[in-house]
PDB file of N, CA and C in Angstrom:
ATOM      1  N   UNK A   1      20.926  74.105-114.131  1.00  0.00           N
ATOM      2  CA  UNK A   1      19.558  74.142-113.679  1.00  0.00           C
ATOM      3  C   UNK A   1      19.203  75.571-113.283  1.00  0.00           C
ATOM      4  N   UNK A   2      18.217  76.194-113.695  1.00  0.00           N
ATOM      5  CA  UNK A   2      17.540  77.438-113.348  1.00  0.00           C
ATOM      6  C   UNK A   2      16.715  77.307-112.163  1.00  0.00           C
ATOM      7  N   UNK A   3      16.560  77.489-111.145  1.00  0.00           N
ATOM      8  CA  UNK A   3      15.936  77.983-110.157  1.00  0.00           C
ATOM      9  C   UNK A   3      14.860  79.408-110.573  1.00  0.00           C
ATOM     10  N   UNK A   4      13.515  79.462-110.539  1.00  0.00           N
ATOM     11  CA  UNK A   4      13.025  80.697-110.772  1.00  0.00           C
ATOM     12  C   UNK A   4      12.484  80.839-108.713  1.00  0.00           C
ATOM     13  N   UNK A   5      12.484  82.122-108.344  1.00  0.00           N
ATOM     14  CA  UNK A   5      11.776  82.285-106.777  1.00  0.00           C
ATOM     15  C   UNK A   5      10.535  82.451-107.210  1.00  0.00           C
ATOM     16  N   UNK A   6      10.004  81.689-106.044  1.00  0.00           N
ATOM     17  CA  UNK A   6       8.665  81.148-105.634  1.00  0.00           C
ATOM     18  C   UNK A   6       7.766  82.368-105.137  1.00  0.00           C
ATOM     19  N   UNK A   7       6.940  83.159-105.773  1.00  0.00           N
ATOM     20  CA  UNK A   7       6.117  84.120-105.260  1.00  0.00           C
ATOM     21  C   UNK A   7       4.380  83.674-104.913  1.00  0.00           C
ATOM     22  N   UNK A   8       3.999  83.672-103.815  1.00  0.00           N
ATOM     23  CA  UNK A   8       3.034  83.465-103.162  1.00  0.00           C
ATOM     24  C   UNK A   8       2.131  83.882-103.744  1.00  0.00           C
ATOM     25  N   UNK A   9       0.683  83.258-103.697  1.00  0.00           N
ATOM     26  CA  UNK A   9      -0.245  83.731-104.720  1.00  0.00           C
ATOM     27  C   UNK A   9      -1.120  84.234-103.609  1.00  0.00           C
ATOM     28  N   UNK A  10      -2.407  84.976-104.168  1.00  0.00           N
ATOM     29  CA  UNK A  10      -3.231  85.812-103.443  1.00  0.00           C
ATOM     30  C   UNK A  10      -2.849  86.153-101.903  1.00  0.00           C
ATOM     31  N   UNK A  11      -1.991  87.342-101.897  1.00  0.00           N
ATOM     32  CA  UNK A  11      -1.198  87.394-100.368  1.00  0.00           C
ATOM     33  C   UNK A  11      -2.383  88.832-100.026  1.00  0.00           C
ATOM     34  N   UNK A  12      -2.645  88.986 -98.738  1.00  0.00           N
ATOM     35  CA  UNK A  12      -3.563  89.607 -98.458  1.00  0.00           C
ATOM     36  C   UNK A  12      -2.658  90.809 -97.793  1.00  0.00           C
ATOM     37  N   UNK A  13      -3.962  91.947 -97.670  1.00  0.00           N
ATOM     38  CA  UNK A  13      -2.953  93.162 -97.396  1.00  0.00           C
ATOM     39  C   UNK A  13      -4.195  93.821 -96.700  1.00  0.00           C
ATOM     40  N   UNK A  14      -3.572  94.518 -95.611  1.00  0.00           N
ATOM     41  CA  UNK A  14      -4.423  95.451 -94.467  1.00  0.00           C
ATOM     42  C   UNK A  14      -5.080  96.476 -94.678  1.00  0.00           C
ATOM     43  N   UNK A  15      -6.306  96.321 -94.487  1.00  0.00           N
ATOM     44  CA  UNK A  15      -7.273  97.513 -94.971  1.00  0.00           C
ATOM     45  C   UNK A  15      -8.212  97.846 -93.518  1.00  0.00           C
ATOM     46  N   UNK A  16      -8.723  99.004 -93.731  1.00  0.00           N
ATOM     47  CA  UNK A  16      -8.908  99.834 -92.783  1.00  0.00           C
ATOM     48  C   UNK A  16     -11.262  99.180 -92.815  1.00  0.00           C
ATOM     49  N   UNK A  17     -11.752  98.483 -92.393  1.00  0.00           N
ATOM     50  CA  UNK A  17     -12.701  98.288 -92.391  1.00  0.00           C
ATOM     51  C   UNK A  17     -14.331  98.779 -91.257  1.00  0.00           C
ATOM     52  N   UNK A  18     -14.765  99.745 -91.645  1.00  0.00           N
ATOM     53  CA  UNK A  18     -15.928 100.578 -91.166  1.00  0.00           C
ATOM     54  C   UNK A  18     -16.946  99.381 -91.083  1.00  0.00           C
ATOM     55  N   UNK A  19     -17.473  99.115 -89.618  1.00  0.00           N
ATOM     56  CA  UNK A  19     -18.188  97.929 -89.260  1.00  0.00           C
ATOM     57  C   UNK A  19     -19.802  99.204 -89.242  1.00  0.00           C
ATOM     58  N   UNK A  20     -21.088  97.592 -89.486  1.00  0.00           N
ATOM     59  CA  UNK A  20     -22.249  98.925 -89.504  1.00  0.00           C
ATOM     60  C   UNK A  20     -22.594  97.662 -87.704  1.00  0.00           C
ATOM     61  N   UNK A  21     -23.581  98.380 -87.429  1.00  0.00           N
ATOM     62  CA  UNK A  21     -24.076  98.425 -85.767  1.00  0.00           C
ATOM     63  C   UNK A  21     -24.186  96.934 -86.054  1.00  0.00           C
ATOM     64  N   UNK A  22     -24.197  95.827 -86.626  1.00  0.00           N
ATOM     65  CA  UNK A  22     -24.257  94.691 -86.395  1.00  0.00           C
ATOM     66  C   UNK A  22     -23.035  94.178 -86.836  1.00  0.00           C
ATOM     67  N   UNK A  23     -22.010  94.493 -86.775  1.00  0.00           N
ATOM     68  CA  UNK A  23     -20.750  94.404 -86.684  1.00  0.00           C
ATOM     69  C   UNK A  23     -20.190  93.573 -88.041  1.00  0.00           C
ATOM     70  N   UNK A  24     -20.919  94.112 -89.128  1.00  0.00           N
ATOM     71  CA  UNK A  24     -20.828  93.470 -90.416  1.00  0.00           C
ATOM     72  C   UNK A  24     -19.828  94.800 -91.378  1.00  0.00           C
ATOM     73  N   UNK A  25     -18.959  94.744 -92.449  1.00  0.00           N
ATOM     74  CA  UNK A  25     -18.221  95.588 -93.067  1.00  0.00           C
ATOM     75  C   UNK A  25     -19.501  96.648 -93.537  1.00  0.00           C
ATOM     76  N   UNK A  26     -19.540  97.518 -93.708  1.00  0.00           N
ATOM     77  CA  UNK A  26     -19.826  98.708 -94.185  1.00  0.00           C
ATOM     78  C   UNK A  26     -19.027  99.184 -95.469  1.00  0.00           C
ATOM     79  N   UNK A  27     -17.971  99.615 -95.340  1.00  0.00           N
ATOM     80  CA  UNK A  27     -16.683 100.445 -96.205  1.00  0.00           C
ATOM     81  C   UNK A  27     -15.649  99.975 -95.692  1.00  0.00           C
ATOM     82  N   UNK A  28     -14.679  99.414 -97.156  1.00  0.00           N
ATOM     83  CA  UNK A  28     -13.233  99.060 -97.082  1.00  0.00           C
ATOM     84  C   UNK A  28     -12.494 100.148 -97.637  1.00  0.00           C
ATOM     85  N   UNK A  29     -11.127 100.433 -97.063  1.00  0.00           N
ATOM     86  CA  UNK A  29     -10.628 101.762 -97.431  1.00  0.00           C
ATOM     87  C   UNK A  29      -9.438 100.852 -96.875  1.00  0.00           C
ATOM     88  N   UNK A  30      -8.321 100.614 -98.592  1.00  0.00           N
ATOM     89  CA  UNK A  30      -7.136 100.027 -98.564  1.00  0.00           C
ATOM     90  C   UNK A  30      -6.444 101.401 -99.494  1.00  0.00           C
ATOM     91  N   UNK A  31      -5.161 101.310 -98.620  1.00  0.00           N
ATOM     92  CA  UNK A  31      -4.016 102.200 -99.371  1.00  0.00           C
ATOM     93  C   UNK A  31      -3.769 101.989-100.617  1.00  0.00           C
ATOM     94  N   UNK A  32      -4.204 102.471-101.585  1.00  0.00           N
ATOM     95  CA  UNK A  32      -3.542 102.038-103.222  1.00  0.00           C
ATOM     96  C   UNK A  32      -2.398 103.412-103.591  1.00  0.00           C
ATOM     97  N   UNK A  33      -1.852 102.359-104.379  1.00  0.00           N
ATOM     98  CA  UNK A  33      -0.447 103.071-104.967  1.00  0.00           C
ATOM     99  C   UNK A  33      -1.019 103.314-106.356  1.00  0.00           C
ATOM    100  N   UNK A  34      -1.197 104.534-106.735  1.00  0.00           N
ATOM    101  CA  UNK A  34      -1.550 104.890-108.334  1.00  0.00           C
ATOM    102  C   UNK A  34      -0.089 104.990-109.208  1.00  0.00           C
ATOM    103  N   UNK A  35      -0.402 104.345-110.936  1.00  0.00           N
ATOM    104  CA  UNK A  35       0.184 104.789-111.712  1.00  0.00           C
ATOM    105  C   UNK A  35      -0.233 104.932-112.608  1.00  0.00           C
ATOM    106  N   UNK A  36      -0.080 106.375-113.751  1.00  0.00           N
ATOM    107  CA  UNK A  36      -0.282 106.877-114.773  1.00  0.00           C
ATOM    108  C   UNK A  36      -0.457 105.910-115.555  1.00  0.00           C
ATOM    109  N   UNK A  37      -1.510 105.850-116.554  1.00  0.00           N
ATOM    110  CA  UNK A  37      -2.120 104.483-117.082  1.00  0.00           C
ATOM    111  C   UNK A  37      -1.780 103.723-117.420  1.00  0.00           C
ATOM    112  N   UNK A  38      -1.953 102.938-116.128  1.00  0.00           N
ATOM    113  CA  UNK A  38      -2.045 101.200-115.697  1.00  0.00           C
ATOM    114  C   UNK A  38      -2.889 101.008-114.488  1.00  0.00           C
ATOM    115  N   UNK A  39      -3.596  99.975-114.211  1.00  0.00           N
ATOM    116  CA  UNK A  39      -4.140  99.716-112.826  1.00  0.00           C
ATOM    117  C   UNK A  39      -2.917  99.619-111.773  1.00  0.00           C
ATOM    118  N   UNK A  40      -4.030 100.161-110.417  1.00  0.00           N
ATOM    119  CA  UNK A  40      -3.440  99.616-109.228  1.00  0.00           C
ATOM    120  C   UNK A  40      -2.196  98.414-108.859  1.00  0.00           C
ATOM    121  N   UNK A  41      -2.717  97.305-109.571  1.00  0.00           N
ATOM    122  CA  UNK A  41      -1.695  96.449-108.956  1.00  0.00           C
ATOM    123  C   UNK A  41      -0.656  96.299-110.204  1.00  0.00           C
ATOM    124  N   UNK A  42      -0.832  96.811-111.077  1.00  0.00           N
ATOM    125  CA  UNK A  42       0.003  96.605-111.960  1.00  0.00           C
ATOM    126  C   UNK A  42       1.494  97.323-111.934  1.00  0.00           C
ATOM    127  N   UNK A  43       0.836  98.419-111.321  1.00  0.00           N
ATOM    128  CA  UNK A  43       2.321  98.882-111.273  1.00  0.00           C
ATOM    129  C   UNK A  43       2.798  99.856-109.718  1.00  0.00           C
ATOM    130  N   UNK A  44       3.888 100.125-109.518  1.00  0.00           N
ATOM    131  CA  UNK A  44       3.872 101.353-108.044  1.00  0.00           C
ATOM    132  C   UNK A  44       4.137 102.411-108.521  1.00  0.00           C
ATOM    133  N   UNK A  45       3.435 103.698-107.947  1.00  0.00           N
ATOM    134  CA  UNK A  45       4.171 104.367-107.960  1.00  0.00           C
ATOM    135  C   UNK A  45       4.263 105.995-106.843  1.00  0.00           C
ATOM    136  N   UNK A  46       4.863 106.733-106.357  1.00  0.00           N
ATOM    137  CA  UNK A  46       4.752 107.248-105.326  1.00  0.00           C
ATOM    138  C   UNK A  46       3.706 108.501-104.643  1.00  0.00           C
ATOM    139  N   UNK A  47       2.806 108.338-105.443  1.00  0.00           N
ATOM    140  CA  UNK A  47       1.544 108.684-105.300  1.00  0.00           C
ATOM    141  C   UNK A  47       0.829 107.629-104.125  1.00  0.00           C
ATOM    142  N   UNK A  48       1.011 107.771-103.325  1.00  0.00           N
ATOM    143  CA  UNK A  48      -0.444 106.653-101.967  1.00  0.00           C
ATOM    144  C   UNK A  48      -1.559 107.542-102.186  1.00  0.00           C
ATOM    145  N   UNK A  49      -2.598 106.769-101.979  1.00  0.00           N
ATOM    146  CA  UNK A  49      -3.887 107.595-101.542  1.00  0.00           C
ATOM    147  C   UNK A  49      -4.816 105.905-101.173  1.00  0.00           C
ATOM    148  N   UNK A  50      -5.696 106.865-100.292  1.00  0.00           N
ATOM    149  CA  UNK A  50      -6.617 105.825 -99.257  1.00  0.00           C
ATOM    150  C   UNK A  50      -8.041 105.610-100.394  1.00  0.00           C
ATOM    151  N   UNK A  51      -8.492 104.147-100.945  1.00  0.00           N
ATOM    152  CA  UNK A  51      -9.819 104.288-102.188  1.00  0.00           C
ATOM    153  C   UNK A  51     -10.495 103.634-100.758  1.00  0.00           C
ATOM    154  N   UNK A  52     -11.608 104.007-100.815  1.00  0.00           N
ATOM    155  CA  UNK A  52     -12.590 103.754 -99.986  1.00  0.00           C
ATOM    156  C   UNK A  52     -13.869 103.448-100.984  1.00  0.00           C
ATOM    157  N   UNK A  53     -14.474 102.128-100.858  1.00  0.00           N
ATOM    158  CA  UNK A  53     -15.408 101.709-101.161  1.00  0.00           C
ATOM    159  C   UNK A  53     -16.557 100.897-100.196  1.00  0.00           C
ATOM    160  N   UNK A  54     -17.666 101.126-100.577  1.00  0.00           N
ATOM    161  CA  UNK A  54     -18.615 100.973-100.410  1.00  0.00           C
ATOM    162  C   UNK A  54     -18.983  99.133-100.275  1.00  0.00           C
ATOM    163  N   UNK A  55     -19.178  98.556 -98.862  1.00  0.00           N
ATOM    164  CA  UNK A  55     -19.615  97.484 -99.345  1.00  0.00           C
ATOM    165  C   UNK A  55     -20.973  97.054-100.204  1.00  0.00           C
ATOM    166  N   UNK A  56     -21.601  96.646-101.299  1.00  0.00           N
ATOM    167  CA  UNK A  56     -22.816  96.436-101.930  1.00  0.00           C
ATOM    168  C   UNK A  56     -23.767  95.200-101.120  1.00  0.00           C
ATOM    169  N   UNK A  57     -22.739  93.996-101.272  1.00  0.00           N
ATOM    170  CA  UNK A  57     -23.747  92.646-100.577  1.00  0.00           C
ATOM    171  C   UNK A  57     -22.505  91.870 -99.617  1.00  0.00           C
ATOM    172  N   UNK A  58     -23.459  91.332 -98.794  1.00  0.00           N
ATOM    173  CA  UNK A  58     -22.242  90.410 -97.941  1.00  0.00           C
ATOM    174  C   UNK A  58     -22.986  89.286 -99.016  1.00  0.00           C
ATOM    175  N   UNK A  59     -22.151  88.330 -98.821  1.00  0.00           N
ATOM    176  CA  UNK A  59     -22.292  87.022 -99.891  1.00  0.00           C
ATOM    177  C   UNK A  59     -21.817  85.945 -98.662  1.00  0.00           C
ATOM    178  N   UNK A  60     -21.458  85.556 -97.811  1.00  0.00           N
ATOM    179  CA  UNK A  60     -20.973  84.496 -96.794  1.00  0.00           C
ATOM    180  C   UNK A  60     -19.869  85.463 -96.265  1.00  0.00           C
ATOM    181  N   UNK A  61     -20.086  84.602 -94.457  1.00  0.00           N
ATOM    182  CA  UNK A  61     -19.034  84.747 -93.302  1.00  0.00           C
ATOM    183  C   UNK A  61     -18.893  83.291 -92.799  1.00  0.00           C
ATOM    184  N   UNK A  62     -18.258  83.269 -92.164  1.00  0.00           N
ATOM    185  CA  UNK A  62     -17.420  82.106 -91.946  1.00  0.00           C
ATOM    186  C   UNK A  62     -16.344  82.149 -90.802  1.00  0.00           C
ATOM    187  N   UNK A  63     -16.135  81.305 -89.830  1.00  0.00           N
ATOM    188  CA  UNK A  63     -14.914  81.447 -88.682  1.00  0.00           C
ATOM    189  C   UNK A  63     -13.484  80.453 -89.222  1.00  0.00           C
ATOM    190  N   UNK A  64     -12.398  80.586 -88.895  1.00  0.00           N
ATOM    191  CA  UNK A  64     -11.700  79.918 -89.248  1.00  0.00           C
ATOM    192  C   UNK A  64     -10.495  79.796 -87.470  1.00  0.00           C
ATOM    193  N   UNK A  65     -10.941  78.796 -86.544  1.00  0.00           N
ATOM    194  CA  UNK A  65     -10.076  78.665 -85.783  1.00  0.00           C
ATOM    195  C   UNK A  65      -8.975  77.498 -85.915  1.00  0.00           C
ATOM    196  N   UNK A  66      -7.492  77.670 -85.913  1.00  0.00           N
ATOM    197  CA  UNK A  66      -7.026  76.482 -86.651  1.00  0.00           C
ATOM    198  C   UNK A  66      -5.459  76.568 -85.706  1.00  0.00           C
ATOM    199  N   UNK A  67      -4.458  75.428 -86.444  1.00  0.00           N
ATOM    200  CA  UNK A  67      -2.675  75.757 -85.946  1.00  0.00           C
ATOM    201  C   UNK A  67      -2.829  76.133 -84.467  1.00  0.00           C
ATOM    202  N   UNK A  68      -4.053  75.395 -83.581  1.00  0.00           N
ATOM    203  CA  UNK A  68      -3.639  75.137 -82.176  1.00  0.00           C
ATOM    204  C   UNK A  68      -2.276  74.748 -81.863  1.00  0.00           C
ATOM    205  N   UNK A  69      -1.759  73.756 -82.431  1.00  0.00           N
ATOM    206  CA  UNK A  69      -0.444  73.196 -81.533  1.00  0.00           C
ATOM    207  C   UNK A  69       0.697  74.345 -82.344  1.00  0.00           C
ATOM    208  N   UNK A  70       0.388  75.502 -82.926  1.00  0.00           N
ATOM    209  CA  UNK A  70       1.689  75.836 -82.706  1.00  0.00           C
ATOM    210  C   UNK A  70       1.517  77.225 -82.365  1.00  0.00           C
ATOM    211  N   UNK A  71       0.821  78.489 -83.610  1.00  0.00           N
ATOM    212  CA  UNK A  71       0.491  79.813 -82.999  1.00  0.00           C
ATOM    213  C   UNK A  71      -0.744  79.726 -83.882  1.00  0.00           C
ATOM    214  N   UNK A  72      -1.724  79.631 -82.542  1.00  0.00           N
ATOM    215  CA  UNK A  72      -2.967  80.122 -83.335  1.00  0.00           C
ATOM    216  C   UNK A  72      -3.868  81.004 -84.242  1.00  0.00           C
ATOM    217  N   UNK A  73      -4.418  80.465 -84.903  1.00  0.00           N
ATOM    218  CA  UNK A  73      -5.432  81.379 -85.541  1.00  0.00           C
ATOM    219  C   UNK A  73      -6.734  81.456 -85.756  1.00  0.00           C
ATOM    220  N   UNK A  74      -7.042  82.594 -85.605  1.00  0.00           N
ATOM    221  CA  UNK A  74      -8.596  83.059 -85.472  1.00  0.00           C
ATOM    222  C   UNK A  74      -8.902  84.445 -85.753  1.00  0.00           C
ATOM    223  N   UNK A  75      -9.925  83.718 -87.227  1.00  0.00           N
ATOM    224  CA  UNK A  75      -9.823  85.026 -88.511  1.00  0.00           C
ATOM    225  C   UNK A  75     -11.672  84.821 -88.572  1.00  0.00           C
ATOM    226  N   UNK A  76     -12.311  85.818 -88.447  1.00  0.00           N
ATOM    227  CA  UNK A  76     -13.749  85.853 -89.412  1.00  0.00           C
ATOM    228  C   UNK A  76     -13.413  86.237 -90.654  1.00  0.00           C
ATOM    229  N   UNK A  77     -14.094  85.576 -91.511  1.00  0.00           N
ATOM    230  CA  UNK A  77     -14.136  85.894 -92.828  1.00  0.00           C
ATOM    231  C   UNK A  77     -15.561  86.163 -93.241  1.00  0.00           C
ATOM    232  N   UNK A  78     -15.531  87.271 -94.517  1.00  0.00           N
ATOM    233  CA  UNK A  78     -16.250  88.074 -95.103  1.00  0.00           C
ATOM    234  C   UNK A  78     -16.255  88.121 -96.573  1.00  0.00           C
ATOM    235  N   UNK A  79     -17.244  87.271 -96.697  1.00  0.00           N
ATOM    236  CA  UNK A  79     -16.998  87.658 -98.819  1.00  0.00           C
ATOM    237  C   UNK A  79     -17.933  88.962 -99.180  1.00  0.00           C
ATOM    238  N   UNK A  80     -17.747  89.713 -99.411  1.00  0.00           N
ATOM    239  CA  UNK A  80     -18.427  90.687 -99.923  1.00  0.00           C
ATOM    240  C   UNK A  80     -18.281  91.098-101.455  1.00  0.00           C
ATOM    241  N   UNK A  81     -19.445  92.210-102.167  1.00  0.00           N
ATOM    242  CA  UNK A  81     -18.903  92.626-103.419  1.00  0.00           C
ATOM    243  C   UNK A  81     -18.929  93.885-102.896  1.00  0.00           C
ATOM    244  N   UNK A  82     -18.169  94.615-103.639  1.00  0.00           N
ATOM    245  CA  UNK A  82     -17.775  96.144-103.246  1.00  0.00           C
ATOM    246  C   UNK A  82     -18.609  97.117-103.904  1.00  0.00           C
ATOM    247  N   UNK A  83     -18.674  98.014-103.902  1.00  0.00           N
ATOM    248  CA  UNK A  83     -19.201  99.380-105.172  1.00  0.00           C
ATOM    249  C   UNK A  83     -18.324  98.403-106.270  1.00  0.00           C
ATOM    250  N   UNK A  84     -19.001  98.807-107.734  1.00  0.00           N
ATOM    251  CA  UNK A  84     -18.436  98.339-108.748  1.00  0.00           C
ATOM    252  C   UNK A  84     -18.293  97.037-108.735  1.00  0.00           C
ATOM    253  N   UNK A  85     -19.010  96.363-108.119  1.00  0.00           N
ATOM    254  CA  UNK A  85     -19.005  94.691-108.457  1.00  0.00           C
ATOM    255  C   UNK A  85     -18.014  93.878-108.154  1.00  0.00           C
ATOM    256  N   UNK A  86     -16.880  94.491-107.759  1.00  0.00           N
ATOM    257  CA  UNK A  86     -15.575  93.857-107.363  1.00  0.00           C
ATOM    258  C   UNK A  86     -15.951  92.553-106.218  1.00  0.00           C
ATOM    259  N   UNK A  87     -15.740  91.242-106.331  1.00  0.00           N
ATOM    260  CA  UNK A  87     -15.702  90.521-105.282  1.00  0.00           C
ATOM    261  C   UNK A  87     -14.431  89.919-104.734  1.00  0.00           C
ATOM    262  N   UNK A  88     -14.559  90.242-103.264  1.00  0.00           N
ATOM    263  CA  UNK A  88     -13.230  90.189-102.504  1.00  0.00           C
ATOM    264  C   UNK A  88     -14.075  89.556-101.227  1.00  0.00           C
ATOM    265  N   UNK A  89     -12.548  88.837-100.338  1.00  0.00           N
ATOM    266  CA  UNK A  89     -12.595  87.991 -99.131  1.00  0.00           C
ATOM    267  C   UNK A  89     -11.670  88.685 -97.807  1.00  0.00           C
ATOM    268  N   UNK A  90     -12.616  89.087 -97.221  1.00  0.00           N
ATOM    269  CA  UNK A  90     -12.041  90.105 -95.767  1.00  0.00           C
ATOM    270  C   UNK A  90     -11.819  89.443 -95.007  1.00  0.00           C
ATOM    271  N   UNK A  91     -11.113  89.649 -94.048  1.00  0.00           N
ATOM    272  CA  UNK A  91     -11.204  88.749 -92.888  1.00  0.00           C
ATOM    273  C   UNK A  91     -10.897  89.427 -91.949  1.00  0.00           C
ATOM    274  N   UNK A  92     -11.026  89.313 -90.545  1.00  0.00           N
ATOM    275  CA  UNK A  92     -10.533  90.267 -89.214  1.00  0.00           C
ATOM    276  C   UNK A  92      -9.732  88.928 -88.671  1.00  0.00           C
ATOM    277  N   UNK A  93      -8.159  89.535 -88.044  1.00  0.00           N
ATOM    278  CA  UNK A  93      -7.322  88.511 -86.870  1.00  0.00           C
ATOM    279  C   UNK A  93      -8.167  88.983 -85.715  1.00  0.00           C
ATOM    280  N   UNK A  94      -8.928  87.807 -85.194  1.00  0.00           N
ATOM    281  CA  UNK A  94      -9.549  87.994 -83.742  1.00  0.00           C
ATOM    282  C   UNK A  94      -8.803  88.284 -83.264  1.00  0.00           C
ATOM    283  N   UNK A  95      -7.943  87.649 -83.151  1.00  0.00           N
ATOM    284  CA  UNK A  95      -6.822  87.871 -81.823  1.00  0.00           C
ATOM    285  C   UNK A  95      -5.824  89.569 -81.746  1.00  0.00           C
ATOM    286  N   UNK A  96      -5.802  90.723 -83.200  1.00  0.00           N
ATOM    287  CA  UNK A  96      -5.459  91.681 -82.926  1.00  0.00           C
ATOM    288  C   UNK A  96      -6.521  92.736 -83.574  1.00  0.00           C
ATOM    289  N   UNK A  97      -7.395  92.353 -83.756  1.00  0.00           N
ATOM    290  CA  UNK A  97      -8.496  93.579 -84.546  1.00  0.00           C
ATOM    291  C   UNK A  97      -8.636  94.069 -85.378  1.00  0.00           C
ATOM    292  N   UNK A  98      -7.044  93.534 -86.244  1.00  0.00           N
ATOM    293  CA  UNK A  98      -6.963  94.088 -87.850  1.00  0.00           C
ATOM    294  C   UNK A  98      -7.493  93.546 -88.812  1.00  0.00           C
ATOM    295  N   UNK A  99      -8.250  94.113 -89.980  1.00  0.00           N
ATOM    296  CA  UNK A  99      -8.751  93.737 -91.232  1.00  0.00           C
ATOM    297  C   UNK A  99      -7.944  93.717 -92.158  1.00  0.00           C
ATOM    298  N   UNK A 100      -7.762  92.413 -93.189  1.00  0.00           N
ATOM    299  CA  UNK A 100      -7.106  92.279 -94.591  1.00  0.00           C
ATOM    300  C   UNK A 100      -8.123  91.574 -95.060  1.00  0.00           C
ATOM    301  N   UNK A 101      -7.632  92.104 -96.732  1.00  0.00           N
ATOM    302  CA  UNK A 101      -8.239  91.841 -97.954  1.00  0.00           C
ATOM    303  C   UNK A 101      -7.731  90.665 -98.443  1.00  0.00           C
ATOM    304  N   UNK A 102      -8.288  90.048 -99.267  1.00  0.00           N
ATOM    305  CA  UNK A 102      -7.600  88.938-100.316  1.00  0.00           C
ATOM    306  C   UNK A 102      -8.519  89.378-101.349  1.00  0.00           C
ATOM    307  N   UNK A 103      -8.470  89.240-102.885  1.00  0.00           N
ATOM    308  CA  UNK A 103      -8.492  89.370-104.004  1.00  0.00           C
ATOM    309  C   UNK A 103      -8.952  87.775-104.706  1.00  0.00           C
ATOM    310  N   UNK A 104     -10.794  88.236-105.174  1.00  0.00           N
ATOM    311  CA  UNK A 104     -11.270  87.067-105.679  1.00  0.00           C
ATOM    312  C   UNK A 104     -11.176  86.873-106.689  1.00  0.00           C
ATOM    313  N   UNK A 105     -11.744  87.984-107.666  1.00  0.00           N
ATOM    314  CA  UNK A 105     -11.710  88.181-109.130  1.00  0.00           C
ATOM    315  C   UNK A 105     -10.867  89.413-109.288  1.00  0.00           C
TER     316      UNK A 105
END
């Protein structure tokens, strides 16, 4: 019997998020790893640099308070499209102030 490991689908990753005076995203600015032609997630390589984009539209927010009985959570969520049409799902951990991304299209 083959066993293949189980890799998690749309796993979200910490991005640096510029709020405008009504405390809505402005600009997402996530660490990407560039490689010589291929996209971003396709491949690593040791080049980092910070892409900062532009939010275009918020599209829905949403609260998510949940897993009382064991360690809670409490995330706002943010669908936005980015510069370039990209649509992605933000969210802030209330409980430590950090912003991650998840990946829609």
């Amino acid at each position: 019997m083959i066993h293949k490991q189980l890799h998690p689908l749309n796993l979200s990753r910490r991005v640096r998020v510029q709020l405008n005076n009504e405390g809505l995203p402005l600009t997402v600015a996530s660490h990407v790893v560039r490689s010589s032609g291929s996209t971003v997630d396709e491949q690593l390589s040791d080049v980092p640099k910070d892409e900062v984009k532009s939010v275009a539209a918020i599209l829905e927010i949403w609260r998510v308070e949940d897993e009382w009985w064991r360690q809670p959570i409490s995330r706002r969520y943010v669908e936005v499209v980015l510069q370039g049409g990209r649509h992605v799902v933000l969210y802030e951990d209330l409980s430590t102030g950090d912003w991650f991304m998840q990946k829609c299209d």
